[in-house]
PDB file of N, CA and C in Angstrom:
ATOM      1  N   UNK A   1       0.838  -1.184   0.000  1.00  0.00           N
ATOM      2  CA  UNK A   1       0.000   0.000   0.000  1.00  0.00           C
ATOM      3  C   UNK A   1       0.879   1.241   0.000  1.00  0.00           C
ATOM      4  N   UNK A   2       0.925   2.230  -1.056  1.00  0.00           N
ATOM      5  CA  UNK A   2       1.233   3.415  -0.641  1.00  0.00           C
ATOM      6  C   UNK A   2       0.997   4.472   0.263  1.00  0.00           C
ATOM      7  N   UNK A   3       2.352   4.745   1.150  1.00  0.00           N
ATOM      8  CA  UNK A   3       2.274   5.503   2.053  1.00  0.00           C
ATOM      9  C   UNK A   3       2.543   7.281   1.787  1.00  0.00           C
ATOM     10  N   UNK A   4       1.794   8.298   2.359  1.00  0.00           N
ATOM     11  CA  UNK A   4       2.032   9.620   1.892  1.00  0.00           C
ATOM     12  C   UNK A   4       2.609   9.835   3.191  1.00  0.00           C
ATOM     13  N   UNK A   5       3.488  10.796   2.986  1.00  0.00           N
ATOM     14  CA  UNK A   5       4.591  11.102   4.335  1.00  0.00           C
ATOM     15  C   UNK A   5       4.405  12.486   4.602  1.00  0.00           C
ATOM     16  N   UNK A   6       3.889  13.306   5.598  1.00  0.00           N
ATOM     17  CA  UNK A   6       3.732  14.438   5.666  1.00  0.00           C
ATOM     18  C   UNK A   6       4.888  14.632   6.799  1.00  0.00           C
ATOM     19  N   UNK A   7       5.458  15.906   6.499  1.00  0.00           N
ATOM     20  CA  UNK A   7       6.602  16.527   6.938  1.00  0.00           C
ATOM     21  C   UNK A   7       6.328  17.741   7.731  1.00  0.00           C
ATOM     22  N   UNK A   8       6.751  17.947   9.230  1.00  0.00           N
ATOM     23  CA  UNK A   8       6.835  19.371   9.452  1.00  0.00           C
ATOM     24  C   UNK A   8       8.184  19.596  10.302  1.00  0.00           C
ATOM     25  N   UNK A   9       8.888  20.567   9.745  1.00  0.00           N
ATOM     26  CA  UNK A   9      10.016  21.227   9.992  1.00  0.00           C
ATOM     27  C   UNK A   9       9.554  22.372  11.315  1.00  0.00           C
ATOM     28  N   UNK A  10      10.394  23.068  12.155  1.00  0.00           N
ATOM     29  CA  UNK A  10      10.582  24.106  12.663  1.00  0.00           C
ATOM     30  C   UNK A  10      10.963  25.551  11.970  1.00  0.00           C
ATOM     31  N   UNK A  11      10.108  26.049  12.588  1.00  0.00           N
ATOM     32  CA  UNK A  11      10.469  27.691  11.629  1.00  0.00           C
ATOM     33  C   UNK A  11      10.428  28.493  12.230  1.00  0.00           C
ATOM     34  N   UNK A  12      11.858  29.369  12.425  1.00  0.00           N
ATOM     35  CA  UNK A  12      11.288  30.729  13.386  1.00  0.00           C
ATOM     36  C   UNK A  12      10.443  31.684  13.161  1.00  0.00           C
ATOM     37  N   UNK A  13       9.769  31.722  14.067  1.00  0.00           N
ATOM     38  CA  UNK A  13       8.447  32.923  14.254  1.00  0.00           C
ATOM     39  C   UNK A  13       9.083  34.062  14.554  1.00  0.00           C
ATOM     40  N   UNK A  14       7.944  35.243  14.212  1.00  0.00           N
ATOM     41  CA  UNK A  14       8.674  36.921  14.189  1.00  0.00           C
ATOM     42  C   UNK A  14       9.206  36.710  15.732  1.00  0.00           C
ATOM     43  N   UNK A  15       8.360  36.289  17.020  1.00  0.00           N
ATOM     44  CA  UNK A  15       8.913  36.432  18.058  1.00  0.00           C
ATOM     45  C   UNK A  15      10.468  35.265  18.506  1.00  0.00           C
ATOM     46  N   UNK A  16      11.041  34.787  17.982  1.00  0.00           N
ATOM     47  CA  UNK A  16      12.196  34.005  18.039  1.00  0.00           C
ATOM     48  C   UNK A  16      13.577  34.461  17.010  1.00  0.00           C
ATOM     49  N   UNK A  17      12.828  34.983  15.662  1.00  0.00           N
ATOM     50  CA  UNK A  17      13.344  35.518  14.989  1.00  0.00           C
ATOM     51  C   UNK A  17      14.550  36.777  15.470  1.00  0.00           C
ATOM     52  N   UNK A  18      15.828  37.021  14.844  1.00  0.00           N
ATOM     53  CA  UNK A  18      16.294  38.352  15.462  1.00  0.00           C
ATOM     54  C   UNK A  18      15.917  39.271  14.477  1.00  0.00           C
ATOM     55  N   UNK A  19      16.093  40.434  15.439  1.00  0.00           N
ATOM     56  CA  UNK A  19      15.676  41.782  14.763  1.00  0.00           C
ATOM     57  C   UNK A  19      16.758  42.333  13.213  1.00  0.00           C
ATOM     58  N   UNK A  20      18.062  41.832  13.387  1.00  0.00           N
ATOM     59  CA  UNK A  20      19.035  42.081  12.433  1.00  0.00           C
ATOM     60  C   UNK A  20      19.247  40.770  12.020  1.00  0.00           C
ATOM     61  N   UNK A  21      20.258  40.825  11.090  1.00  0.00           N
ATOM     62  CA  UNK A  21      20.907  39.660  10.594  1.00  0.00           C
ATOM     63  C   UNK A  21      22.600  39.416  10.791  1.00  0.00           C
ATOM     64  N   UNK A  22      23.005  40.498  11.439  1.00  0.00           N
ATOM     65  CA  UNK A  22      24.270  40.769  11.553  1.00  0.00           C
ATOM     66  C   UNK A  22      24.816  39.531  12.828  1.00  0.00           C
ATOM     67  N   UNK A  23      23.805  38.525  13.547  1.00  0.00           N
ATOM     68  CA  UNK A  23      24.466  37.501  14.258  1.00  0.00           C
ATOM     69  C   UNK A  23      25.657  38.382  15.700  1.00  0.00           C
ATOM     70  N   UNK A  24      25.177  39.437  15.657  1.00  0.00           N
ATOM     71  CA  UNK A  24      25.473  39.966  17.263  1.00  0.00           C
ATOM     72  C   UNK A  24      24.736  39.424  18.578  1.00  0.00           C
ATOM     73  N   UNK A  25      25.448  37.912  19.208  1.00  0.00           N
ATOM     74  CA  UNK A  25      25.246  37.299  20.218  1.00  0.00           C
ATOM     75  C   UNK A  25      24.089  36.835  20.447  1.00  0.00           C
ATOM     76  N   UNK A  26      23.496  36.318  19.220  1.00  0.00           N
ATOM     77  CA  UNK A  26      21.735  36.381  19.805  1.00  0.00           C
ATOM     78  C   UNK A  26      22.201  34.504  18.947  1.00  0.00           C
ATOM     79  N   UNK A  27      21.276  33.947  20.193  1.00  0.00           N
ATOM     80  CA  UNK A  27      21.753  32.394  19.968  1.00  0.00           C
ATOM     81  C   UNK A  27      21.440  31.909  18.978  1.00  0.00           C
ATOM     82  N   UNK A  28      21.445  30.922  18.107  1.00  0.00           N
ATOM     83  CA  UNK A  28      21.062  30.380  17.069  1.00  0.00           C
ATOM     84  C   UNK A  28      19.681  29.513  17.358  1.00  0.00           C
ATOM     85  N   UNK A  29      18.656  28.939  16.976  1.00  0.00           N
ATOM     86  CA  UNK A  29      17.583  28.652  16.816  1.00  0.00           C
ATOM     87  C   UNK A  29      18.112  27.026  17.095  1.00  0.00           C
ATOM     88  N   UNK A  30      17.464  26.185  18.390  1.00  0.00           N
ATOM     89  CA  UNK A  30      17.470  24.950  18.771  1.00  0.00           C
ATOM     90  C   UNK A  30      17.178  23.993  17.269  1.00  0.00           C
ATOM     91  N   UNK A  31      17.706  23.104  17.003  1.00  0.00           N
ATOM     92  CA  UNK A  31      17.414  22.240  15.999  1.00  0.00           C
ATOM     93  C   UNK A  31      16.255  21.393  16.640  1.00  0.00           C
ATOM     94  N   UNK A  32      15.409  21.208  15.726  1.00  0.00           N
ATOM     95  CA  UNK A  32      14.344  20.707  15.867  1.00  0.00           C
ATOM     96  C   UNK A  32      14.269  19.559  14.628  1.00  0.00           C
ATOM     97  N   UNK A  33      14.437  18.573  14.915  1.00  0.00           N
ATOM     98  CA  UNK A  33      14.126  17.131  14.035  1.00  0.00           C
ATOM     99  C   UNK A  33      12.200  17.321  13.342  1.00  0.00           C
ATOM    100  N   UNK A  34      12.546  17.144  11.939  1.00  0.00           N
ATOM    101  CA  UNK A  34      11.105  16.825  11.366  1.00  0.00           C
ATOM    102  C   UNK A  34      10.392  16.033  12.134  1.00  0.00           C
ATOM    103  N   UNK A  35       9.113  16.265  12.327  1.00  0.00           N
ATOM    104  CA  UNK A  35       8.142  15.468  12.622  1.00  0.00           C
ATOM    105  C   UNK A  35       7.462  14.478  11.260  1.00  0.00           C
ATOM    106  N   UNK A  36       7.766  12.758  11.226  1.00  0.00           N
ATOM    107  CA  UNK A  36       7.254  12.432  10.813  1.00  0.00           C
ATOM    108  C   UNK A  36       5.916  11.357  10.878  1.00  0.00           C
ATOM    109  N   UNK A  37       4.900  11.971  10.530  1.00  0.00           N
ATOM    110  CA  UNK A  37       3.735  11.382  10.104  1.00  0.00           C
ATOM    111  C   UNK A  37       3.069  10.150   9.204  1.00  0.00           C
ATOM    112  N   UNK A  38       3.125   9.712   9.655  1.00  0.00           N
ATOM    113  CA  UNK A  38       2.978   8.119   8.281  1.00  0.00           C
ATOM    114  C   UNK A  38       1.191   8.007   7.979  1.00  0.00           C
ATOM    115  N   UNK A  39       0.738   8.903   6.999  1.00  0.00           N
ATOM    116  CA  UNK A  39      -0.979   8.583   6.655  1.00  0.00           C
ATOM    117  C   UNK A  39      -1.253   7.701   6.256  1.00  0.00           C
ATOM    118  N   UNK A  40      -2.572   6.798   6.136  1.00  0.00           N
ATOM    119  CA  UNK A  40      -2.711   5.555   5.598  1.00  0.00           C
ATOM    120  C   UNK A  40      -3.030   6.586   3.739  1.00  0.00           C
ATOM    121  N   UNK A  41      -3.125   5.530   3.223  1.00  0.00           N
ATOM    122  CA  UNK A  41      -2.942   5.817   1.782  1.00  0.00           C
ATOM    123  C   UNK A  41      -4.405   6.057   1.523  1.00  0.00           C
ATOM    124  N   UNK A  42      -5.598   6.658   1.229  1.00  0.00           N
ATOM    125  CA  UNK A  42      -7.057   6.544   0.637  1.00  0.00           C
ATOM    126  C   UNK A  42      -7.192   5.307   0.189  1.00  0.00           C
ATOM    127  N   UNK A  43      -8.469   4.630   0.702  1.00  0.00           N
ATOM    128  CA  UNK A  43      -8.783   3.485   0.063  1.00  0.00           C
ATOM    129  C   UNK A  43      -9.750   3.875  -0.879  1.00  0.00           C
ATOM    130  N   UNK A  44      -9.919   3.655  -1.957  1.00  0.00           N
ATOM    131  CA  UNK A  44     -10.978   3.415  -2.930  1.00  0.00           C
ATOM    132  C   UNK A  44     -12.409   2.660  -1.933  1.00  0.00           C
ATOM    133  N   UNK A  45     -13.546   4.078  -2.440  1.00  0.00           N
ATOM    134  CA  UNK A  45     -14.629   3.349  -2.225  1.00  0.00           C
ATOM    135  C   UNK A  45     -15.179   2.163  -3.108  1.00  0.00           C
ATOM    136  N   UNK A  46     -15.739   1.034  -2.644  1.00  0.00           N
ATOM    137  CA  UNK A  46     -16.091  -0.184  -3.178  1.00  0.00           C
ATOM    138  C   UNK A  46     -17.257  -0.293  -3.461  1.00  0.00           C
ATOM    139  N   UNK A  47     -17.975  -0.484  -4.339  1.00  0.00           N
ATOM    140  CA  UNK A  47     -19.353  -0.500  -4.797  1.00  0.00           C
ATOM    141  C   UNK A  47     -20.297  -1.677  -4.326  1.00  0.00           C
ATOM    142  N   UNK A  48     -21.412  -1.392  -3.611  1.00  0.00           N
ATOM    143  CA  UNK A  48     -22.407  -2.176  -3.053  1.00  0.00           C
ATOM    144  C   UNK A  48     -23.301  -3.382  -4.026  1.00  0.00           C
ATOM    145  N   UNK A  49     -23.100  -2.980  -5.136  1.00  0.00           N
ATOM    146  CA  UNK A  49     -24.160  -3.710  -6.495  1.00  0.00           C
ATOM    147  C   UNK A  49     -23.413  -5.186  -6.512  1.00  0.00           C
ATOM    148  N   UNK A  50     -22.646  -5.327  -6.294  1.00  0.00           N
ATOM    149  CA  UNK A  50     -22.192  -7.268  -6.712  1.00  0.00           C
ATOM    150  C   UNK A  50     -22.563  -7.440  -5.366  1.00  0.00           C
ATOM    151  N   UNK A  51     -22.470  -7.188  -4.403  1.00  0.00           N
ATOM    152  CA  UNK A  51     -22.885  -7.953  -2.471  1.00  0.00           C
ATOM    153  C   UNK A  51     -24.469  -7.676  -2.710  1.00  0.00           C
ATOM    154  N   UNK A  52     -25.121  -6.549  -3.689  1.00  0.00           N
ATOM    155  CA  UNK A  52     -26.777  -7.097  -3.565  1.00  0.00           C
ATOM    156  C   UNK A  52     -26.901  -7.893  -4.515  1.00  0.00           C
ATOM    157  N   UNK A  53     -26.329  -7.828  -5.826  1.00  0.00           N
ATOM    158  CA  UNK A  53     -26.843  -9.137  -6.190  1.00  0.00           C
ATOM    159  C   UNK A  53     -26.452 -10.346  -6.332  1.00  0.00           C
ATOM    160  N   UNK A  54     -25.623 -10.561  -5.235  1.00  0.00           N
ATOM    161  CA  UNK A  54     -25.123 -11.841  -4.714  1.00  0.00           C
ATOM    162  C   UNK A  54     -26.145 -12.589  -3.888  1.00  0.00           C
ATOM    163  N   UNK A  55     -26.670 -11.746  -3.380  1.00  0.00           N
ATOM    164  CA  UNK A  55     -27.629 -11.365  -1.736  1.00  0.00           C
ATOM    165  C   UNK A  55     -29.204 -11.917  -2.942  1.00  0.00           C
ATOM    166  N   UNK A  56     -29.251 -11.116  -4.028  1.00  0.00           N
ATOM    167  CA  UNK A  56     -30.365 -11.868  -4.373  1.00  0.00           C
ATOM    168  C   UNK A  56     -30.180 -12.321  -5.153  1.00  0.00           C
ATOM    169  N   UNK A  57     -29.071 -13.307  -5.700  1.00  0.00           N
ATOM    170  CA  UNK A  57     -29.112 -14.431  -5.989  1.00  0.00           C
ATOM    171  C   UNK A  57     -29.404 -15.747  -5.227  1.00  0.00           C
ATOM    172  N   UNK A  58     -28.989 -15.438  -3.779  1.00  0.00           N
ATOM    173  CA  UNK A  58     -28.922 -16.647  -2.983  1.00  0.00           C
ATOM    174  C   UNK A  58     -30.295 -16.681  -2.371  1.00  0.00           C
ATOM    175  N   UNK A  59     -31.146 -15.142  -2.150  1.00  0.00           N
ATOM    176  CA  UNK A  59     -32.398 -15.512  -1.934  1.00  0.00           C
ATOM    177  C   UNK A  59     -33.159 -15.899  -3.181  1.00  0.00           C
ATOM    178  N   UNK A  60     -32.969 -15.779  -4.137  1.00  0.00           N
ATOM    179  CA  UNK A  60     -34.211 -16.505  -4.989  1.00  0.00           C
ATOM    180  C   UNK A  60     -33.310 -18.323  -5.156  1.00  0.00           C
ATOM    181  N   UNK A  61     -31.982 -18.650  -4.607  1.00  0.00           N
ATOM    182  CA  UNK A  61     -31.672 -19.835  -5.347  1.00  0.00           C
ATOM    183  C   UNK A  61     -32.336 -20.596  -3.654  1.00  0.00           C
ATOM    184  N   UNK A  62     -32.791 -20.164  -2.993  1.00  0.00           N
ATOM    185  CA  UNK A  62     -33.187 -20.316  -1.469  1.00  0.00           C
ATOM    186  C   UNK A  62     -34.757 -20.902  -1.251  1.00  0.00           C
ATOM    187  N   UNK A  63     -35.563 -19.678  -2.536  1.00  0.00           N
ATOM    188  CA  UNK A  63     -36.468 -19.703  -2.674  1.00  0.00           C
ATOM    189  C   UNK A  63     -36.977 -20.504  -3.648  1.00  0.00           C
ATOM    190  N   UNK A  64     -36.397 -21.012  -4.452  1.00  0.00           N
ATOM    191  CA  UNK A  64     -36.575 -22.255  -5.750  1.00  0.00           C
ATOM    192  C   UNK A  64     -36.577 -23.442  -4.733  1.00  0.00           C
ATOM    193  N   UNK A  65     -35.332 -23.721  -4.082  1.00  0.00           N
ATOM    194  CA  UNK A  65     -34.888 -24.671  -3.110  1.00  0.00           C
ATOM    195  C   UNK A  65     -36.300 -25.487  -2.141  1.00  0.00           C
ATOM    196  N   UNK A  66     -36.598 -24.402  -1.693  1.00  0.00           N
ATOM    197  CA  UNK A  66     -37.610 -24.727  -0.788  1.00  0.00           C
ATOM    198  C   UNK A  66     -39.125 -25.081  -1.622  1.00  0.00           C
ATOM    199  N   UNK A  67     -39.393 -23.985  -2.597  1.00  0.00           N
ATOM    200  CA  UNK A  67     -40.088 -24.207  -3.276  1.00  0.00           C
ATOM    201  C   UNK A  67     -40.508 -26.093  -3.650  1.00  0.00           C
ATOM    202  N   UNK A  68     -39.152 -26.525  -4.644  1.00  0.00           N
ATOM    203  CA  UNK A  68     -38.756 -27.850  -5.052  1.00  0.00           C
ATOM    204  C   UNK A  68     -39.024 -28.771  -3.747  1.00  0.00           C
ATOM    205  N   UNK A  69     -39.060 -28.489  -2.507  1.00  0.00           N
ATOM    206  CA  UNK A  69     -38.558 -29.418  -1.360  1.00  0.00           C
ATOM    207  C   UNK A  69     -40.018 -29.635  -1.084  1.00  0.00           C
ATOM    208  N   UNK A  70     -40.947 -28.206  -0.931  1.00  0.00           N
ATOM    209  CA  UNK A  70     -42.454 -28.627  -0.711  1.00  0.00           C
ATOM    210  C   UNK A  70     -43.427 -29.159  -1.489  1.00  0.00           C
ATOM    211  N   UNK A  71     -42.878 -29.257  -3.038  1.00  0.00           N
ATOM    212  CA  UNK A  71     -43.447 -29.860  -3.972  1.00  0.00           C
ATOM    213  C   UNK A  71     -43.108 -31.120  -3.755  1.00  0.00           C
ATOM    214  N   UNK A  72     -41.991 -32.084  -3.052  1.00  0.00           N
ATOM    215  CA  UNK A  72     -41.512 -33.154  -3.207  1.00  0.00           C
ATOM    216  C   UNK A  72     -42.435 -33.482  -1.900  1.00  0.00           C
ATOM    217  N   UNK A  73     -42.425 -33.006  -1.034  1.00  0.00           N
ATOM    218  CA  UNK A  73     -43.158 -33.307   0.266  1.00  0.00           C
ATOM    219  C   UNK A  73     -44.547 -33.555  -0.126  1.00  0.00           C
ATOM    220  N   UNK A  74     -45.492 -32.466  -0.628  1.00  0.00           N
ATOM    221  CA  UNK A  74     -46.671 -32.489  -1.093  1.00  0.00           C
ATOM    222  C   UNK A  74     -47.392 -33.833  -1.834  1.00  0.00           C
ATOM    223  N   UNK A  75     -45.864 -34.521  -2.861  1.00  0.00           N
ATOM    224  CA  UNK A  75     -46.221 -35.718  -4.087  1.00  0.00           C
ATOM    225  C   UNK A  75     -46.388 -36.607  -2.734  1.00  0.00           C
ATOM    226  N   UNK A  76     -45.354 -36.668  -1.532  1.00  0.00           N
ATOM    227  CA  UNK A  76     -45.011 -37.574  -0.765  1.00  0.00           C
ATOM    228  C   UNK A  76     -46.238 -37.969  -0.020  1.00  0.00           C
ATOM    229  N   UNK A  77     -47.034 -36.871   0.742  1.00  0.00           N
ATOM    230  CA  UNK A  77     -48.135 -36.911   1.298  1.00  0.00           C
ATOM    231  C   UNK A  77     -49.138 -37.737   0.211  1.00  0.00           C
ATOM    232  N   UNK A  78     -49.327 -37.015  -0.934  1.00  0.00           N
ATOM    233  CA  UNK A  78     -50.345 -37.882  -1.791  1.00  0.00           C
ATOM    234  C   UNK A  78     -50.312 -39.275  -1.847  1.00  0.00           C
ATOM    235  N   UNK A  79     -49.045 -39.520  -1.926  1.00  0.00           N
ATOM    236  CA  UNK A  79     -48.995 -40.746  -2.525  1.00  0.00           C
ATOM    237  C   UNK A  79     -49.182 -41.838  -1.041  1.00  0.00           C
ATOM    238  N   UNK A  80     -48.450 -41.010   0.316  1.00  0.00           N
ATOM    239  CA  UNK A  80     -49.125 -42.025   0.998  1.00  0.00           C
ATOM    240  C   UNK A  80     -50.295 -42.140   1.513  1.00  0.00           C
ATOM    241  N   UNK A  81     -51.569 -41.114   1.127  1.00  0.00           N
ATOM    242  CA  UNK A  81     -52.598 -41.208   1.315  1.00  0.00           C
ATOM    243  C   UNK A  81     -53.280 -42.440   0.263  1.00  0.00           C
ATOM    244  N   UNK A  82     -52.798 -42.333  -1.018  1.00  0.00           N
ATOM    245  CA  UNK A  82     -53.385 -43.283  -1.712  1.00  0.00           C
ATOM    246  C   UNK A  82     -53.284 -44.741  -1.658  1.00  0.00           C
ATOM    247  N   UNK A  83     -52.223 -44.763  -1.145  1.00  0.00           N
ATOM    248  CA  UNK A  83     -51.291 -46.040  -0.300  1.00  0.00           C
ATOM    249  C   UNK A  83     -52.668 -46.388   0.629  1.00  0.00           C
ATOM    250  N   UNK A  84     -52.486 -45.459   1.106  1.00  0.00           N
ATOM    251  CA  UNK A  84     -53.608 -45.988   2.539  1.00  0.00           C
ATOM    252  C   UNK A  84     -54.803 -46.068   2.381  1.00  0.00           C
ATOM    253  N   UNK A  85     -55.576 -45.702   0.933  1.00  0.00           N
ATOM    254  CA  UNK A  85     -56.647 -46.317   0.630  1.00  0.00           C
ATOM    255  C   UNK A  85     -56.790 -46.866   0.107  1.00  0.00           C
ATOM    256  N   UNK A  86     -55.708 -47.497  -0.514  1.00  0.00           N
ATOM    257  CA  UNK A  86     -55.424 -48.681  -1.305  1.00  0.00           C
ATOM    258  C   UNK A  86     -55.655 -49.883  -0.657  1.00  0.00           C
ATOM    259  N   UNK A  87     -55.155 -49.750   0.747  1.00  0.00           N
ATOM    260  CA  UNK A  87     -54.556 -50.887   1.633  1.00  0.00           C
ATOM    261  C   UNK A  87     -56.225 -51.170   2.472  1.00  0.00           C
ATOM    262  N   UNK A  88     -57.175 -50.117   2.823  1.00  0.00           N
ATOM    263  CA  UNK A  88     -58.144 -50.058   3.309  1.00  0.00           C
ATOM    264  C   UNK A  88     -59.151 -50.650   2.561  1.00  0.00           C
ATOM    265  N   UNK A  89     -59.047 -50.598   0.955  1.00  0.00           N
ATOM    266  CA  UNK A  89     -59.976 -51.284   0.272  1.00  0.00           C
ATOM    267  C   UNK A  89     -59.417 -52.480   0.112  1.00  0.00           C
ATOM    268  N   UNK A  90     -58.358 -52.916   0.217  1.00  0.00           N
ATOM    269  CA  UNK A  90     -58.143 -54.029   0.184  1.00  0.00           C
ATOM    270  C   UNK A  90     -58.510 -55.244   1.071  1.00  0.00           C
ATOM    271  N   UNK A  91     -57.979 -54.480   2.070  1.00  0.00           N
ATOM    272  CA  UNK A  91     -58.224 -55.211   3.526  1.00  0.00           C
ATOM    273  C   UNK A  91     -59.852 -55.283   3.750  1.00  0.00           C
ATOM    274  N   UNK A  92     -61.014 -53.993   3.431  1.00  0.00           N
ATOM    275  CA  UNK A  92     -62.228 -54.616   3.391  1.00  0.00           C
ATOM    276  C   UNK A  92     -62.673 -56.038   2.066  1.00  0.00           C
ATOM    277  N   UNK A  93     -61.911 -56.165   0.908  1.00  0.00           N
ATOM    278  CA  UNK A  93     -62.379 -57.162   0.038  1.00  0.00           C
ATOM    279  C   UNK A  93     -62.391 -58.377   0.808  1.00  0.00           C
ATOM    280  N   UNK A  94     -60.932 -58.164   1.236  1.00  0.00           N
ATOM    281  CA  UNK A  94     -60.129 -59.802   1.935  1.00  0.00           C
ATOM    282  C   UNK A  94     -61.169 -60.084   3.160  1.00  0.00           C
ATOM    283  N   UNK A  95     -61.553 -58.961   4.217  1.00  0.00           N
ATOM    284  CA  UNK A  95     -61.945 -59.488   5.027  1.00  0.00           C
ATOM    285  C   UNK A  95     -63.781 -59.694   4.753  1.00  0.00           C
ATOM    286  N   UNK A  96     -63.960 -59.246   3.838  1.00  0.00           N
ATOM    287  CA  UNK A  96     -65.317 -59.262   3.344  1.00  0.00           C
ATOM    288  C   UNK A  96     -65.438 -60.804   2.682  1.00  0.00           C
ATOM    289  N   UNK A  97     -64.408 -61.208   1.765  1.00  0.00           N
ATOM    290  CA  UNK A  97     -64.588 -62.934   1.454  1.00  0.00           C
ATOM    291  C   UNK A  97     -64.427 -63.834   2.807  1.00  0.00           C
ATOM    292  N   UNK A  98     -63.694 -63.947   3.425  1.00  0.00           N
ATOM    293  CA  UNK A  98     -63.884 -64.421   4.505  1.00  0.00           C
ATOM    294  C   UNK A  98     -65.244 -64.413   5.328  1.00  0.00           C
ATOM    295  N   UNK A  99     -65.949 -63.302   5.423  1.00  0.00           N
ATOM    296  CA  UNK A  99     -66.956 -63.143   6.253  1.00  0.00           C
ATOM    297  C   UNK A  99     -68.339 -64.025   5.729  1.00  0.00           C
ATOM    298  N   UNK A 100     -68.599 -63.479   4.355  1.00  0.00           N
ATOM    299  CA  UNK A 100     -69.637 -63.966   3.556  1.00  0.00           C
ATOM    300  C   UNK A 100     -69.189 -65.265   2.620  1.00  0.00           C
ATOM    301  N   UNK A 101     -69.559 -66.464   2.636  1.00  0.00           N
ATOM    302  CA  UNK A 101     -68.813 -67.399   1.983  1.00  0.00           C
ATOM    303  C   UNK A 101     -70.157 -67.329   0.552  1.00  0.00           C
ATOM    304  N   UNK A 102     -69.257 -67.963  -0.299  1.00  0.00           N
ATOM    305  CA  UNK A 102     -70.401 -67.536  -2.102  1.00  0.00           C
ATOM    306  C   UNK A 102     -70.964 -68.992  -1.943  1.00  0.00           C
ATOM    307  N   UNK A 103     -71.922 -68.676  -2.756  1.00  0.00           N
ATOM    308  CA  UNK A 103     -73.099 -69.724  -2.739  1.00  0.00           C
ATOM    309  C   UNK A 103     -73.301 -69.896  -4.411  1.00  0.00           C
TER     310      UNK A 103
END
């Protein structure tokens, strides 16, 4: 990642400053080391449109899903209802020859 480096130096102000330049006994200005700053670099904003339609892809592949699962359930129920009146008419034939013998 690129780093931007901001720099600040020391600078004499009018009040530190001397009045001449002629260096008659007036001390020299303390060295002062740059201050350095390390900024993070700007990140690029990232666009929201692929995370929504990721988001509704997985709700409609969610919604097929379930869809498919209650249709499979639904055949399941039918079929063992028909089962079971299958088995009910049966069981009255069988136990109906038994009961009444043919003449």
């Amino acid at each position: 990642d690129p780093v931007h480096l901001i720099t600040t130096a020391a600078q004499p102000t009018p009040a530190t400053a001397p009045a001449c330049t002629c260096h008659h006994g007036a001390a020299p200005a303390a060295y002062a080391p740059p201050t350095i700053v390390y900024a993070p670099a700007p990140v690029p904003r990232r666009s929201v449109a692929p995370y929504v339609a990721a988001s509704a892809a997985a709700v409609a592949g969610v919604a097929a899903l379930v869809t498919v699962l209650t249709a499979l359930l639904l055949a399941l129920a039918v079929a063992s209802v028909s089962v079971a009146v299958v088995a009910v008419v049966l069981r009255s034939l069988i136990n109906g020859q038994r009961t009444y013998p043919r003449r």
